[in-house]
Each structure stands twice: as structure tokens, then as C-alpha cells.
C-alpha atoms as a PDB file:
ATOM      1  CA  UNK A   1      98.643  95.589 113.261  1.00  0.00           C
ATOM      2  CA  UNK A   2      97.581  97.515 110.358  1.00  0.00           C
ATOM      3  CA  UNK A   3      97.507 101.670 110.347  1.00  0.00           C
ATOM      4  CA  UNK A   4      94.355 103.079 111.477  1.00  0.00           C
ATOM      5  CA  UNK A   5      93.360 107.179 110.927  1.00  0.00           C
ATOM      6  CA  UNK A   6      92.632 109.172 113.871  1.00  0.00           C
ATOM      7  CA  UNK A   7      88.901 109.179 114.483  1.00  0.00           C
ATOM      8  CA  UNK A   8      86.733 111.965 112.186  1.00  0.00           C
ATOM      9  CA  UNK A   9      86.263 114.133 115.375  1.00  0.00           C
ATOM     10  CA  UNK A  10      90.617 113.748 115.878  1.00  0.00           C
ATOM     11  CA  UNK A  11      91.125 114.693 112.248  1.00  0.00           C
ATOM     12  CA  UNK A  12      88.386 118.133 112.305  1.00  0.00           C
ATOM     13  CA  UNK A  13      90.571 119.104 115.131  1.00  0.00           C
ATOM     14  CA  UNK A  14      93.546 119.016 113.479  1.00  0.00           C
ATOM     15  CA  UNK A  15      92.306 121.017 110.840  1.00  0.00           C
ATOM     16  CA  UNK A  16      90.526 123.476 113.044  1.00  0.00           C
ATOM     17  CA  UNK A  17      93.584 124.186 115.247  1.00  0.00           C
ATOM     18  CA  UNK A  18      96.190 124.605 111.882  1.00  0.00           C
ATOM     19  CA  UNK A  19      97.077 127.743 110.249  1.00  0.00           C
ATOM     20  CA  UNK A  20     100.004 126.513 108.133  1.00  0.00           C
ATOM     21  CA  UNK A  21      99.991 124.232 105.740  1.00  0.00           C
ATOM     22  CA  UNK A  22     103.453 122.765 104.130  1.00  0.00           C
ATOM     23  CA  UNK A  23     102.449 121.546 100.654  1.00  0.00           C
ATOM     24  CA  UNK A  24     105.310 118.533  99.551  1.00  0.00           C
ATOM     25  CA  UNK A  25     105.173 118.008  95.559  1.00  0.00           C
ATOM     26  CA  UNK A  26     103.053 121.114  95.192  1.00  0.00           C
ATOM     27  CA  UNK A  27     102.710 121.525  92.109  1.00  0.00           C
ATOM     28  CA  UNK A  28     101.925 124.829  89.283  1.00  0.00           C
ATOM     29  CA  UNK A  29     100.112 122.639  86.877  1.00  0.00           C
ATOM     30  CA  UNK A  30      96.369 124.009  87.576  1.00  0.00           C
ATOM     31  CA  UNK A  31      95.714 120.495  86.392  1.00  0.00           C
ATOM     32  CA  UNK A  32      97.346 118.580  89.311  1.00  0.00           C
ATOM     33  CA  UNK A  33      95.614 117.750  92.058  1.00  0.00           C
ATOM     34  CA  UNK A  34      97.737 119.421  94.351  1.00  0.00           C
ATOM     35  CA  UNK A  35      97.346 122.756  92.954  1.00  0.00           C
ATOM     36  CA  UNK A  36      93.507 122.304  93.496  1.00  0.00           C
ATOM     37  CA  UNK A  37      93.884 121.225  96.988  1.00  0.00           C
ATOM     38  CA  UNK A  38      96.386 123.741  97.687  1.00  0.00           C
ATOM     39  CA  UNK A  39      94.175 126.701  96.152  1.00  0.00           C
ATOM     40  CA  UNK A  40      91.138 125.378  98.224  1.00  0.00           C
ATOM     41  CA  UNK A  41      93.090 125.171 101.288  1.00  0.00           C
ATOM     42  CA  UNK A  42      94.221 128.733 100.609  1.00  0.00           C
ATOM     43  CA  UNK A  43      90.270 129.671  99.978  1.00  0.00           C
ATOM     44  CA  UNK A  44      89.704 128.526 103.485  1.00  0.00           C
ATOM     45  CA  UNK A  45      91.908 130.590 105.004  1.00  0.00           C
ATOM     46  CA  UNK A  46      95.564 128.366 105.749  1.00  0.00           C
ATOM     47  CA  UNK A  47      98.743 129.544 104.774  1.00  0.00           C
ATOM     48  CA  UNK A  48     100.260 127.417 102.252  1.00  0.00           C
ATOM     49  CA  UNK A  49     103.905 127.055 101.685  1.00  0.00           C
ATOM     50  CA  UNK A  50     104.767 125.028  98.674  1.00  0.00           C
ATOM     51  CA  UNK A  51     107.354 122.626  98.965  1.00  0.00           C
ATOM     52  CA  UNK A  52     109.343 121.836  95.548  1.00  0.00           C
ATOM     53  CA  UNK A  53     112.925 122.550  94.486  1.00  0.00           C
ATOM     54  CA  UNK A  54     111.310 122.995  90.691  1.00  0.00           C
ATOM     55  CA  UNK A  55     109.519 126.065  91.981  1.00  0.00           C
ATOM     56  CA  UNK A  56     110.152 129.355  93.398  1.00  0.00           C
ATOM     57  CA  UNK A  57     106.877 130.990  93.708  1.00  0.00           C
ATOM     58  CA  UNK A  58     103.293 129.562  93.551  1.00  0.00           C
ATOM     59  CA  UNK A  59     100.266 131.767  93.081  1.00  0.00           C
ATOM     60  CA  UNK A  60     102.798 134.317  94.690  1.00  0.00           C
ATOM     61  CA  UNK A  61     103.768 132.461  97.468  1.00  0.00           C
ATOM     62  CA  UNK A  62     107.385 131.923  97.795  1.00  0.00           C
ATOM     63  CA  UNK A  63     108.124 128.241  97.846  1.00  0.00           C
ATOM     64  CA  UNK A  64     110.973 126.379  99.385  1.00  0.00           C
ATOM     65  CA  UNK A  65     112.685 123.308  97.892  1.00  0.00           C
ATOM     66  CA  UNK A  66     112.534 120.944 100.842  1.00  0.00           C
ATOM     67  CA  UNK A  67     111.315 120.776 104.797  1.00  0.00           C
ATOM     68  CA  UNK A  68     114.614 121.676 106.180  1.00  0.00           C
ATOM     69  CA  UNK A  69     113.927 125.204 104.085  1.00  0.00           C
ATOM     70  CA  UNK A  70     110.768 125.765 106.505  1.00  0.00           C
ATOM     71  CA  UNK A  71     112.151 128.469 108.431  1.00  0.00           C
ATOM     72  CA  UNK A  72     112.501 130.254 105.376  1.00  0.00           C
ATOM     73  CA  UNK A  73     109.359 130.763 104.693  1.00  0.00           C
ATOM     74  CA  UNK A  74     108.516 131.725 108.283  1.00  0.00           C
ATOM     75  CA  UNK A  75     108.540 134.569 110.328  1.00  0.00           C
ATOM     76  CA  UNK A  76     109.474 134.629 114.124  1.00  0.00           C
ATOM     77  CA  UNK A  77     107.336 132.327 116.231  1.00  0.00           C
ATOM     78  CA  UNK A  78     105.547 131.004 112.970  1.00  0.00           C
ATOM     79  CA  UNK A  79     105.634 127.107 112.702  1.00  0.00           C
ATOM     80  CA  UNK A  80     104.008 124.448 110.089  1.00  0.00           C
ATOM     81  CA  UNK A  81     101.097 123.008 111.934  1.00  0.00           C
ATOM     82  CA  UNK A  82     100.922 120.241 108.821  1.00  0.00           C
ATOM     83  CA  UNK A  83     102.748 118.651 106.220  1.00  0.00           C
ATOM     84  CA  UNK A  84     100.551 117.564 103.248  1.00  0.00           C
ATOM     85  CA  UNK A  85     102.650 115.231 100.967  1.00  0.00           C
ATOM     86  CA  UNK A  86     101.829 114.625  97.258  1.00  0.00           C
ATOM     87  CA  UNK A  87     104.795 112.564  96.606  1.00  0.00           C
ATOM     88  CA  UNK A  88     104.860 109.281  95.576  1.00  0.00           C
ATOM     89  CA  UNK A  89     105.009 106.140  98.256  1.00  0.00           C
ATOM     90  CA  UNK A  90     108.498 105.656  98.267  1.00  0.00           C
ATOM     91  CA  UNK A  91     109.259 109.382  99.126  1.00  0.00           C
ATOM     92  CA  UNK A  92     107.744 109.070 102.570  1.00  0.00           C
ATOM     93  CA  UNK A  93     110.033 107.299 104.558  1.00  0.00           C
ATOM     94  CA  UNK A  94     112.290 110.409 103.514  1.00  0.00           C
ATOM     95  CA  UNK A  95     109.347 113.084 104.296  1.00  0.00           C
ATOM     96  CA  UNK A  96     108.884 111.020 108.215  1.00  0.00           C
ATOM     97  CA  UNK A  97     112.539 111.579 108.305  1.00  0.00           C
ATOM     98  CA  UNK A  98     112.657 114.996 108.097  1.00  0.00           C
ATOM     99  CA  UNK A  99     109.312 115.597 109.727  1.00  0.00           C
ATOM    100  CA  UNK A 100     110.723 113.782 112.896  1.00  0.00           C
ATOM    101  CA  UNK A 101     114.061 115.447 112.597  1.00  0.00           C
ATOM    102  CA  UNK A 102     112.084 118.906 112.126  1.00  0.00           C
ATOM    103  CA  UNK A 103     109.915 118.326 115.036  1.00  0.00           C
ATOM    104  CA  UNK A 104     106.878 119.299 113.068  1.00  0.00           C
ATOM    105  CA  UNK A 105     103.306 118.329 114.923  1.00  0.00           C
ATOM    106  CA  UNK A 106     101.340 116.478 111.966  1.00  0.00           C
ATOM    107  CA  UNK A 107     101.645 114.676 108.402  1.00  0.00           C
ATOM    108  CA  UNK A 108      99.255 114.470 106.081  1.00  0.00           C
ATOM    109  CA  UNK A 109      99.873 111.458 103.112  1.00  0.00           C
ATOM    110  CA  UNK A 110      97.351 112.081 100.678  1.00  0.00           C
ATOM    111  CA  UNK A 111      95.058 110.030  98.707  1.00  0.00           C
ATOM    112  CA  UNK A 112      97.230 106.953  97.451  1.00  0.00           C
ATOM    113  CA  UNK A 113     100.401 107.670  99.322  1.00  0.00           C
ATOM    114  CA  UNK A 114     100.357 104.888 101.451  1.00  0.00           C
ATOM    115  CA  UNK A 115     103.677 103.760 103.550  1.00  0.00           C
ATOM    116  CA  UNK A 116     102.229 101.943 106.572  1.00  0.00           C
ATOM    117  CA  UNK A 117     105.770 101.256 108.319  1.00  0.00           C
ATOM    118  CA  UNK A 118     106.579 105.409 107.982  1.00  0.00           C
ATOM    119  CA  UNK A 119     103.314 106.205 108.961  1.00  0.00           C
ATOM    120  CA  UNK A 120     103.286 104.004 112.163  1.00  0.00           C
ATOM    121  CA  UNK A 121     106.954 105.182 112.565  1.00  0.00           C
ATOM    122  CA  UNK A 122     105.941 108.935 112.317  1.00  0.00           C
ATOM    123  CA  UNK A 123     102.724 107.863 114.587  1.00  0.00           C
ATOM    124  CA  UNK A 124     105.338 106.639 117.433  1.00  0.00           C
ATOM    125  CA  UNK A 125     107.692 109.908 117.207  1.00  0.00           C
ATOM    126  CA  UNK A 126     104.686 111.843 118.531  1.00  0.00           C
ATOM    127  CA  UNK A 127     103.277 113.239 114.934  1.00  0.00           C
ATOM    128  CA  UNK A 128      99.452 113.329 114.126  1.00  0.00           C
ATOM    129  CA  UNK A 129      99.156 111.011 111.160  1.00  0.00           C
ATOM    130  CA  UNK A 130      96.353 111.060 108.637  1.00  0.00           C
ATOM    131  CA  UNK A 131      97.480 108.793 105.546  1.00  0.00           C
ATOM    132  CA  UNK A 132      95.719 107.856 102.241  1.00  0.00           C
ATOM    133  CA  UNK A 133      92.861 110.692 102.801  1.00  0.00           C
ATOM    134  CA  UNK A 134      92.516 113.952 100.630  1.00  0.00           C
ATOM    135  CA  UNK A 135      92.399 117.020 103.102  1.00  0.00           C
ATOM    136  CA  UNK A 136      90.428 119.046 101.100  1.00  0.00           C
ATOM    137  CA  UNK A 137      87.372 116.229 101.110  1.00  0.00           C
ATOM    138  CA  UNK A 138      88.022 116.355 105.126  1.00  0.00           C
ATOM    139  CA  UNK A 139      88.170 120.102 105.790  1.00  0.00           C
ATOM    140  CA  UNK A 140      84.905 120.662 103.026  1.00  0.00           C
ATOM    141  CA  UNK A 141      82.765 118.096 105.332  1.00  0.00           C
ATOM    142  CA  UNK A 142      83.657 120.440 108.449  1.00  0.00           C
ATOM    143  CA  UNK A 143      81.544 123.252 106.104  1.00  0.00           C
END
């Protein structure tokens, strides 16, 4: 059976009810597409915590090198409501690891990061899955 998305109506939920947004493979290149996302994201209000070990601030915003650095970045009672992943394909499995490990709610692959078999996996650990879809094209049709 091949991965489905959550319905539209499952995946404007999931953006409504965030405030935190983990950003894997952010990068600082303005260029990059995750920079663009991230800043948009930012623009609508969610806290963004970059995830790279090549970085130690974005835009301000201290960054941490990897998931297991989440708490880091967060105060007391604070939790990452979504993990947005700009890494490439064979990352993921990795990423699902950690997410399931972390106990984090929801994972975000987007556009082109496609791992059906960690997605599905993720999907049966209890974690929202939204793969191969930009989140910044989702959360701009909500207005």
C-alpha cells in the first residue's frame, strides 16, 4: 500500500494547532529554499528553530546541530509541535529515528524528500506525517 497525506482539512489543523517549528537542513543561504520557507514560516508567526551542526545562529535564532539538541532551544514546558526536514531522502530513516525516539507529535518531509517505508514507519509510531509537500504552499492556502 502506497503512502497517502492526511486529508487537506488534517494537514490545516496541524498547522493551525503548531507554534514550533524544528527546521532540519535549515539553511543561511537566502538562496535555499529552506531559508525562504523558514523566513515565511517565521512571518506567520511559528517559532523556528534551525536544525544544522554548520550553524549557530540563523536570522538570530540560536540553532542546534541535531533533534536530540531540542531541549536546548526550549524553555520549560515548550515542545516542537513539527519537524520540517530539508535533507536529502536517505537522511530520513535517521530523522524518523530520532523523531520516534524524541517523542515529537509530527514530521514534515518536504517537497522531494520522499522515503515511503520511514514515512509509513513514523505514521505507525503515532507521528502526523505529511511527506513530499512544501509547508509554506500549505499554510499560504489557509490565508
Amino acid at each position: 500500500m502506497a503512502f497517502a497525506n492526511p486529508p487537506p482539512g488534517d494537514i490545516a489543523a496541524l498547522l493551525r494547532a503548531a507554534r514550533t517549528i524544528a527546521v532540519v537542513g535549515l539553511s543561511d543561504n537566502p538562496q535555499r529554499p529552506s531559508y525562504e520557507v523558514a523566513s515565511t514560516l517565521l512571518d506567520y508567526g511559528y517559532r523556528i528553530i534551525p536544525v544544522n551542526p554548520a550553524l549557530a545562529v540563523w536570522e538570530g535564532i540560536r540553532a542546534v546541530p541535531d533533534l536530540d539538541h531540542l531541549s536546548d532551544a526550549l524553555g520549560p514546558g515548550e515542545q516542537v509541535d513539527i519537524v520540517d526536514v530539508f535533507r536529502q531522502p536517505q537522511h530520513v530513516p535517521q530523522v524518523v529515528d530520532d523523531c520516534i525516539r524524541l517523542g515529537l507529535p509530527a514530521l514534515w518531509l518536504q517537497l522531494g524528500v520522499i522515503d515511503e517505508k520511514a514515512a509509513e514507519r513514523a505514521r505507525t509510531a503515532g507521528i502526523a506525517v505529511v511527506m513530499d509537500k512544501c509547508i509554506k504552499v500549505e499554510r499560504m492556502r489557509m490565508g
